[in-house]
C-alpha atoms as a PDB file:
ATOM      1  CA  UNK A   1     105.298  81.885 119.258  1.00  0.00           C
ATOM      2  CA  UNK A   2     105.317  84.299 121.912  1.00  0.00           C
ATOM      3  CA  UNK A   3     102.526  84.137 124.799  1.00  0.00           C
ATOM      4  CA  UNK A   4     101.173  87.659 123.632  1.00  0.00           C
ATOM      5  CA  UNK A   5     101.752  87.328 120.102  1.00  0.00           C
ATOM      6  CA  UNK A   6      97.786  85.858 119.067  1.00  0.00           C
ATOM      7  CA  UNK A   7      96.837  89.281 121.049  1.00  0.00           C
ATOM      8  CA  UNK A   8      98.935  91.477 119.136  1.00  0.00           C
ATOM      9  CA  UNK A   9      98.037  89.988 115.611  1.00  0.00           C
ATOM     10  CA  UNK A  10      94.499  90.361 116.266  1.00  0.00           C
ATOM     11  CA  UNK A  11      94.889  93.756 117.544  1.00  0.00           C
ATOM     12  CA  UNK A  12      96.635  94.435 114.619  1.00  0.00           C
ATOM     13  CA  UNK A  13      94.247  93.480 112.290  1.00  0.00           C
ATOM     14  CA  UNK A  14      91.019  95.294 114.410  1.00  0.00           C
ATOM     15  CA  UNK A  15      93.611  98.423 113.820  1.00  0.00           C
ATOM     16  CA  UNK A  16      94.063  98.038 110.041  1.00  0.00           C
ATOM     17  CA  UNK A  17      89.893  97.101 109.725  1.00  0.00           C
ATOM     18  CA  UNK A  18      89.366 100.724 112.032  1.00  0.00           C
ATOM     19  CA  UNK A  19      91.376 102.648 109.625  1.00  0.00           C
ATOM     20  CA  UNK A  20      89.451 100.913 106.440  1.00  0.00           C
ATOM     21  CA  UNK A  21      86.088 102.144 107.990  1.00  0.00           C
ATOM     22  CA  UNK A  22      87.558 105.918 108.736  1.00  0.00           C
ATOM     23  CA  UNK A  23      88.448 105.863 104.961  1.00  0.00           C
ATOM     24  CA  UNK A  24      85.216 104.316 103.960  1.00  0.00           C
ATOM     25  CA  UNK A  25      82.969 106.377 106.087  1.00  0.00           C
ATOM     26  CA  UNK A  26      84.961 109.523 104.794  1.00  0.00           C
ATOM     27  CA  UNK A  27      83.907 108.164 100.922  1.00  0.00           C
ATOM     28  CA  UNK A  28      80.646 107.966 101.899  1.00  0.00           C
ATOM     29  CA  UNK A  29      80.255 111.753 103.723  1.00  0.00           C
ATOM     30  CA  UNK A  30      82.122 113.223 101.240  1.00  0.00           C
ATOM     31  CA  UNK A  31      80.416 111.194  98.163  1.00  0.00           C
ATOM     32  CA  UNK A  32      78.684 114.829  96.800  1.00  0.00           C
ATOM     33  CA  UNK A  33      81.759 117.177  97.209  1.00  0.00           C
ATOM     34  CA  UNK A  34      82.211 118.554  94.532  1.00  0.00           C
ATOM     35  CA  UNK A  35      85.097 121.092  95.660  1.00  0.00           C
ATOM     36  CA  UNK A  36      87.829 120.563  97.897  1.00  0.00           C
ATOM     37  CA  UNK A  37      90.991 122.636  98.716  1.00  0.00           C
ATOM     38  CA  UNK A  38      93.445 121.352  96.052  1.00  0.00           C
ATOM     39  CA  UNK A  39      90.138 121.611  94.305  1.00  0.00           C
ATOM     40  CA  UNK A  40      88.408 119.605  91.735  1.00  0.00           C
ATOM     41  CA  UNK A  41      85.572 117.007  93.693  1.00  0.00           C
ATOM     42  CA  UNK A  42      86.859 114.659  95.970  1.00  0.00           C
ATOM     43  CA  UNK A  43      88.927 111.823  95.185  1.00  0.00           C
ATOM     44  CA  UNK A  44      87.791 108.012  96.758  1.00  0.00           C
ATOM     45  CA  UNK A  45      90.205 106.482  98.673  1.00  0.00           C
ATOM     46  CA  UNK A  46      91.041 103.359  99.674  1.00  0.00           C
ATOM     47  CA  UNK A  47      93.434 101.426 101.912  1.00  0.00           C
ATOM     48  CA  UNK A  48      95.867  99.338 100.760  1.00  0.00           C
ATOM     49  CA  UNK A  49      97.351  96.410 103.323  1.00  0.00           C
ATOM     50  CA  UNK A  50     100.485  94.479 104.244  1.00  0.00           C
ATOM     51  CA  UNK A  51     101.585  91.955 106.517  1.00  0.00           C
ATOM     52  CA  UNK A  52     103.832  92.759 108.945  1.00  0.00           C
ATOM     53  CA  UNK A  53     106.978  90.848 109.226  1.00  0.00           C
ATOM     54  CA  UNK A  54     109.687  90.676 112.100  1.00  0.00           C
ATOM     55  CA  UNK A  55     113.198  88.973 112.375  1.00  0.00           C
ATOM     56  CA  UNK A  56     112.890  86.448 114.918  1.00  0.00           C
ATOM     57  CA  UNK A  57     115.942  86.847 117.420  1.00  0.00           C
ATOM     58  CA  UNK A  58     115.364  83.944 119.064  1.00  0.00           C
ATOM     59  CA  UNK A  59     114.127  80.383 118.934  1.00  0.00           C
ATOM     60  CA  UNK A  60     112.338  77.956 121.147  1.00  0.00           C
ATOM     61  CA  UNK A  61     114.620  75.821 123.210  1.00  0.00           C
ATOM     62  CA  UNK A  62     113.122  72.416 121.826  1.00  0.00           C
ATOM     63  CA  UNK A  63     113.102  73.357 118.012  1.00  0.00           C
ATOM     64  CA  UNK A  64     115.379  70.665 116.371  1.00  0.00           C
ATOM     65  CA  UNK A  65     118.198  71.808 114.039  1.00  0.00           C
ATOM     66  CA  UNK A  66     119.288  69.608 110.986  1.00  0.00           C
ATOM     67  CA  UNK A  67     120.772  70.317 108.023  1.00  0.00           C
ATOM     68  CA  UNK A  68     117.923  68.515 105.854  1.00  0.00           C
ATOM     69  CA  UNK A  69     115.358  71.081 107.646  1.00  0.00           C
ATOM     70  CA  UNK A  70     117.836  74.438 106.742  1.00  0.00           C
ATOM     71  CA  UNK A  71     116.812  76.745 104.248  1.00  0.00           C
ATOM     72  CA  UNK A  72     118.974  80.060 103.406  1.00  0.00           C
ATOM     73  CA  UNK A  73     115.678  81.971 102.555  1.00  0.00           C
ATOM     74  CA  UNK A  74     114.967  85.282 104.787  1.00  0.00           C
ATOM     75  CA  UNK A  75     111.212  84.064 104.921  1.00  0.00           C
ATOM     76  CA  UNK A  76     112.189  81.142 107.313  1.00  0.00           C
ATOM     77  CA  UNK A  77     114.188  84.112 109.510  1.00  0.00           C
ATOM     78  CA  UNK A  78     110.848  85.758 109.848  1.00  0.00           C
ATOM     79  CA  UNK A  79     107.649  85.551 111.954  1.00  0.00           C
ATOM     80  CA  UNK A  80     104.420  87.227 110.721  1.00  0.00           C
ATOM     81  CA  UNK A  81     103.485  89.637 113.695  1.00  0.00           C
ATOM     82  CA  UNK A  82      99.672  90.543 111.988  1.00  0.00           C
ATOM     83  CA  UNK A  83      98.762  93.399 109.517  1.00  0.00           C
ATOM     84  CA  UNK A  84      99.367  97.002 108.671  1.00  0.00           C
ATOM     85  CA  UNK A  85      98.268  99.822 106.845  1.00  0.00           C
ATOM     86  CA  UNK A  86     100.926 100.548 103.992  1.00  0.00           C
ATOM     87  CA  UNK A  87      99.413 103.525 102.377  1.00  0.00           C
ATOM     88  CA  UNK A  88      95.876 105.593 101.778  1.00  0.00           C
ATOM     89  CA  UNK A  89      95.226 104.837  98.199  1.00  0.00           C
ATOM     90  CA  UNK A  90      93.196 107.954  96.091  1.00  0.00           C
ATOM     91  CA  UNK A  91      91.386 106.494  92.912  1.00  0.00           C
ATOM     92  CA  UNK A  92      92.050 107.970  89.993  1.00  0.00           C
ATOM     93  CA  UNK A  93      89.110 107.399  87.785  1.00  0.00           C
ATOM     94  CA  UNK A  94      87.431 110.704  86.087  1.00  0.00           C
ATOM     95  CA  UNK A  95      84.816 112.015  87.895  1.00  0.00           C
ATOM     96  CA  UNK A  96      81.042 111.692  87.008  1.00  0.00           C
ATOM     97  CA  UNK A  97      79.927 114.978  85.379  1.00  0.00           C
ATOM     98  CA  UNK A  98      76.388 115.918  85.407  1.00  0.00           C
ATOM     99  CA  UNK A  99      74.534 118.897  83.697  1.00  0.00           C
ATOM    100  CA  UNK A 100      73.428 121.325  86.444  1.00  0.00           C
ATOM    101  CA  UNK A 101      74.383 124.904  85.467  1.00  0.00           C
ATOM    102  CA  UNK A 102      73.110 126.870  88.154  1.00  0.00           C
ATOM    103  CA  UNK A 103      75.612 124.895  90.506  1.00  0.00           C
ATOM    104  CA  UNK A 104      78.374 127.592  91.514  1.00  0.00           C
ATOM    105  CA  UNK A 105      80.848 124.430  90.776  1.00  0.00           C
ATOM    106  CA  UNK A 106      79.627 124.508  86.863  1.00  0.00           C
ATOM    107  CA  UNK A 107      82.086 124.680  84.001  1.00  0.00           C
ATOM    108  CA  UNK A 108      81.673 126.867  81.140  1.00  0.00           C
ATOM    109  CA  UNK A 109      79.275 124.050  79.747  1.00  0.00           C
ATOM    110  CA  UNK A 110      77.231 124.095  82.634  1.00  0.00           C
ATOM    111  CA  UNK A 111      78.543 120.153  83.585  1.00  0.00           C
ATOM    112  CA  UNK A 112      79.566 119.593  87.345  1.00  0.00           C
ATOM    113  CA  UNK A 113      81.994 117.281  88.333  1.00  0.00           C
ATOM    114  CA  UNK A 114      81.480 115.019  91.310  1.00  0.00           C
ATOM    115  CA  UNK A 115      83.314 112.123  92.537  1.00  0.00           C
ATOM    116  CA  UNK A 116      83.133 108.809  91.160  1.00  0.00           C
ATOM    117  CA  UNK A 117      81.785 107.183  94.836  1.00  0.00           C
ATOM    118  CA  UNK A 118      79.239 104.629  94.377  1.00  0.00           C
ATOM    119  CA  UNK A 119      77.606 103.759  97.546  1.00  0.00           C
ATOM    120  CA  UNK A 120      76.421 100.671  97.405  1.00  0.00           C
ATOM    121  CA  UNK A 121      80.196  99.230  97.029  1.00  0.00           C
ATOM    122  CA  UNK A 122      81.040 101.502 100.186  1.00  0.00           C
ATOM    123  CA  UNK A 123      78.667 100.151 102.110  1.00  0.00           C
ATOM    124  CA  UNK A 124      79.679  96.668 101.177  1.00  0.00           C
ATOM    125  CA  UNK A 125      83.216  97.503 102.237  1.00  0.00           C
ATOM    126  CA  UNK A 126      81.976  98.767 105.456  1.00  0.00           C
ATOM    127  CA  UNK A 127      80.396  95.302 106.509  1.00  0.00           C
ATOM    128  CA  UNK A 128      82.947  93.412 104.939  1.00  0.00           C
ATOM    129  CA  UNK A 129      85.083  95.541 107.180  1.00  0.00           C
ATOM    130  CA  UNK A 130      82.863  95.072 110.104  1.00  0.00           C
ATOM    131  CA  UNK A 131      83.094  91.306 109.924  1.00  0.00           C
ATOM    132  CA  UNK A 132      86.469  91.249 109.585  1.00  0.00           C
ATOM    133  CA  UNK A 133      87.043  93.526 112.427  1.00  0.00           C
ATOM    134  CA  UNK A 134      84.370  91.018 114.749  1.00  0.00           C
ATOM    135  CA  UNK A 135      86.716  88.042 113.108  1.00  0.00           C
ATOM    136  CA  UNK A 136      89.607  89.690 114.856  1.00  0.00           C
ATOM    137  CA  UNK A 137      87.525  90.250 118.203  1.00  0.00           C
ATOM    138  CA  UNK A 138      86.500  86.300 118.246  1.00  0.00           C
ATOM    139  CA  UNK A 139      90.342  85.601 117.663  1.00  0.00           C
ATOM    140  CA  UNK A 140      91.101  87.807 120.631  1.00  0.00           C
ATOM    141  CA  UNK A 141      88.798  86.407 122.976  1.00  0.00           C
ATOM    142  CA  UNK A 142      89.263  82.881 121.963  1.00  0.00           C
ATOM    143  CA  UNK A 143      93.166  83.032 122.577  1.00  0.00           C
ATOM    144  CA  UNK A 144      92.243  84.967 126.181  1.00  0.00           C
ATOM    145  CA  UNK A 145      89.612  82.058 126.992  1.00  0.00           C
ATOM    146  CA  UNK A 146      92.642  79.841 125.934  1.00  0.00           C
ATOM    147  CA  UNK A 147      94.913  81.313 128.343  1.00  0.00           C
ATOM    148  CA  UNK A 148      92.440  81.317 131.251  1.00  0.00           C
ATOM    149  CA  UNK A 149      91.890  78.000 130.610  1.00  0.00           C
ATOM    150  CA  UNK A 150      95.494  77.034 130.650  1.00  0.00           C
ATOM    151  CA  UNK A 151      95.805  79.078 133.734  1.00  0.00           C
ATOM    152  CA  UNK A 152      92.907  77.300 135.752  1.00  0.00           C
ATOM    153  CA  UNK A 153      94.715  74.121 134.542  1.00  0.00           C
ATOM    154  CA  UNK A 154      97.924  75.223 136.204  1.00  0.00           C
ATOM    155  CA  UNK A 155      96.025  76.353 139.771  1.00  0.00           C
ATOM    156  CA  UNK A 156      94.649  72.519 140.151  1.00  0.00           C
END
């Protein structure tokens, strides 16, 4: 493990955690449209994760090499290097259709149809993002203090 790799995971994961609030936050404002451009209401999204893998090129000097410890997998050729967004998820669920026909969105029977968003859950995934994003903050600043540490160590 690299000296700046604890800094780039968790900067990686307060990264993926910003994007799952932008998402979330956009589900929330946009939780009464009713008509967007490709029209029809809005569509909930979500964000969908992955871990973010990289070949490691080299290893440490003092790692020990024996033929009991080899394995021909590619999972023991590569180092996790934190998370990623892989894609912006839109739900597909029907929307909720309510009776208001002097809406200018009405159908013919008078229903309107408006996004299946319930805000409670939002909100829920906006703290749960929240404390995962302060997880990744703690992780940060615990692997600086580390260093500093180490550092101070090394002056004496």
């Amino acid at each position: 493990m690299g000296f700046f790799d604890g800094y780039d995971i968790a900067v990686s994961g307060m990264s993926a955690q910003r994007t799952r609030v932008n998402i979330t936050s956009a589900n929330i404002a946009n939780a009464k449209t009713t008509h967007t451009e490709d029209g029809g209401p809005y569509k909930r999204q979500s964000v969908a994760f992955h871990e973010v893998l990289l070949k490691q090129n080299e290893k440490a000097s003092n790692d020990i090499k024996t033929d009991f410890n080899k394995d021909d997998s590619d999972k023991n050729q590569l180092a996790l290097r934190g998370v990623g967004v892989k894609s912006i998820v839109e739900d597909d669920s029907d929307p909720v259709m309510r009776y208001e026909p002097s809406h200018p969105d009405a159908n013919d029977e008078g229903y309107v149809a408006y996004p299946n968003i319930n805000p409670v859950i939002e909100m829920i995934n906006l703290l749960e993002a929240r404390r995962s994003y302060e997880a990744n903050v703690t992780a940060f600043t615990t692997h600086k203090n580390i260093d500093v540490k180490t550092l101070d160590i090394l002056k004496a």
